[in-house]
Protein backbone atom coordinates (compact mmCIF):
# COMPACT_ATOMS: atom_id res chain seq x y z
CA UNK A 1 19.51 12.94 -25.78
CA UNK A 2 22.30 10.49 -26.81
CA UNK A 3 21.36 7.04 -27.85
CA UNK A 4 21.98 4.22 -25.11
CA UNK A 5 24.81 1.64 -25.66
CA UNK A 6 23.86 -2.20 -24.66
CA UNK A 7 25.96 -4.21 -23.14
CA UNK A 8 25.91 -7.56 -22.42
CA UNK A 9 26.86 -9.43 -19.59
CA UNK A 10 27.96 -13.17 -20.02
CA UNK A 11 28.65 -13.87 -16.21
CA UNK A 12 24.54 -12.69 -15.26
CA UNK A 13 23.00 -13.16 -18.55
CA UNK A 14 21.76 -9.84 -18.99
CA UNK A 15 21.76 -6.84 -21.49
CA UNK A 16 22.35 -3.52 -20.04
CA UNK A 17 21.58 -0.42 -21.74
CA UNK A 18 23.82 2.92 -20.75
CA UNK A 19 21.54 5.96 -19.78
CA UNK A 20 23.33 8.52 -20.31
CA UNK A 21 24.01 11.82 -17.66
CA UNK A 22 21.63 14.35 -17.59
CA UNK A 23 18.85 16.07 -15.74
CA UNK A 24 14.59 16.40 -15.68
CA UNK A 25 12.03 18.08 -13.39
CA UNK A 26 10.46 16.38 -10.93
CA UNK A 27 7.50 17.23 -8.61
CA UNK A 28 4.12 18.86 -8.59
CA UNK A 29 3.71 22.39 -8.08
CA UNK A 30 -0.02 21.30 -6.50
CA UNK A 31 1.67 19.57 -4.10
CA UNK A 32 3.82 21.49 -0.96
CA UNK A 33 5.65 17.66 -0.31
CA UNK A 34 6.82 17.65 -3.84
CA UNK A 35 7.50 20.81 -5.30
CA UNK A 36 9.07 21.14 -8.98
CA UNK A 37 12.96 20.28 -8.78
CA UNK A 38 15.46 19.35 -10.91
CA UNK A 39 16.76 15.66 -10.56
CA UNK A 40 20.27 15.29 -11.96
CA UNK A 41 21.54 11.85 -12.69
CA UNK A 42 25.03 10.39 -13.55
CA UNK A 43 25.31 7.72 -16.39
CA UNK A 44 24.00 4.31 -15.16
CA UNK A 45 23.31 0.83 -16.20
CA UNK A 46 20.02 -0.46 -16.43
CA UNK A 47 18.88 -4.37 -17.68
CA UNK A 48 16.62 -4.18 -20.81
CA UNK A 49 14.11 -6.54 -19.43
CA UNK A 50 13.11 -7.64 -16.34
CA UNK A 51 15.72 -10.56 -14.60
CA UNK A 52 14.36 -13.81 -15.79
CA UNK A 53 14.54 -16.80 -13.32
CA UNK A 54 16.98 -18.38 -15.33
CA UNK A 55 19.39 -15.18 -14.43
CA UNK A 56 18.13 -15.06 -11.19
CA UNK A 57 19.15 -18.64 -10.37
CA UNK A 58 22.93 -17.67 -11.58
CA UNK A 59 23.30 -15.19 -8.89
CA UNK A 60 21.42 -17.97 -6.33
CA UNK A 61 24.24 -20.28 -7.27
CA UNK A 62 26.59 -18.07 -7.29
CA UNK A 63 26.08 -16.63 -3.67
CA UNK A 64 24.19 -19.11 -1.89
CA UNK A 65 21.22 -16.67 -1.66
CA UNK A 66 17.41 -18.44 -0.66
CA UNK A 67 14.66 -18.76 -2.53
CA UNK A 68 12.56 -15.95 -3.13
CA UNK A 69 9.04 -16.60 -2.36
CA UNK A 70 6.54 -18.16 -4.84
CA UNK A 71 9.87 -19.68 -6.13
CA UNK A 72 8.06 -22.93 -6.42
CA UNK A 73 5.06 -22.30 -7.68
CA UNK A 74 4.05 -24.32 -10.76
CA UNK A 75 2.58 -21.71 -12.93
CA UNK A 76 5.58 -18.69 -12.09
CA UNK A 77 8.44 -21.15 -12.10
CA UNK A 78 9.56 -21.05 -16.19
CA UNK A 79 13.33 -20.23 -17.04
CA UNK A 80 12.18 -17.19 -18.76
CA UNK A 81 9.68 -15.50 -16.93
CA UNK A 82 10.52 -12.41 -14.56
CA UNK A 83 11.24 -13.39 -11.20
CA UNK A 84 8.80 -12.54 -8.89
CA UNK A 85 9.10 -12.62 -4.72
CA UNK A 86 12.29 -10.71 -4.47
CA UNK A 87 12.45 -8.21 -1.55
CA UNK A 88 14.49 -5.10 -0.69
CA UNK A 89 17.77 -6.79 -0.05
CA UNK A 90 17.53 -9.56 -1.97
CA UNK A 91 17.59 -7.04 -5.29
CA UNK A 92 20.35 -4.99 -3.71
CA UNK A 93 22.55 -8.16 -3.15
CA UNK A 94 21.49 -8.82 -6.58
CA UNK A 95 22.26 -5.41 -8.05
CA UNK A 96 25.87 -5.63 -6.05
CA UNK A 97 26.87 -9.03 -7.42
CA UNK A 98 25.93 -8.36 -11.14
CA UNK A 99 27.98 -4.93 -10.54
């Protein structure tokens, strides 16, 4: 497998790494729901780490977006740590703003 290229992203904060193309098996062949198939994926971005609140507050900022919950709370609310709270669509209109 090809080694992954990082990128960096001023505007969000974040390093990407490239995953390259290519395919694996998936599945169980225990299982009739999930049989053995092969998953083929284009190339794709992926952050290195997990989006810090510090990150996450550029995007807030930038788009208006709420609060996620436990945004307040005194022992989860440090620049650096992961954000935590962040439903379904608010990681999608995450994902779309950082591109």
């Amino acid at each position: 497998m090809p080694s992954s290229t990082l990128r960096a992203d001023d505007r969000t904060g974040v390093d990407y790494l490239e995953i390259p193309a290519g395919e694996f098996r998936m599945g169980d062949p225990d299982e009739d729901f999930a049989p053995p198939h092969t998953v083929r994926l284009t190339r794709f971005w992926m952050a290195r780490t997990e989006i810090t609140r510090e990150q996450y507050l550029r995007f807030m900022r930038a788009t208006g977006r709420p609060e996620p919950a436990q945004w307040r709370n005194d022992r989860l609310n440090k620049p650096g740590q992961p954000v935590i709270g962040v439903n379904w669509h608010d990681a999608a209109a995450y994902c779309d703003w950082a591109g």
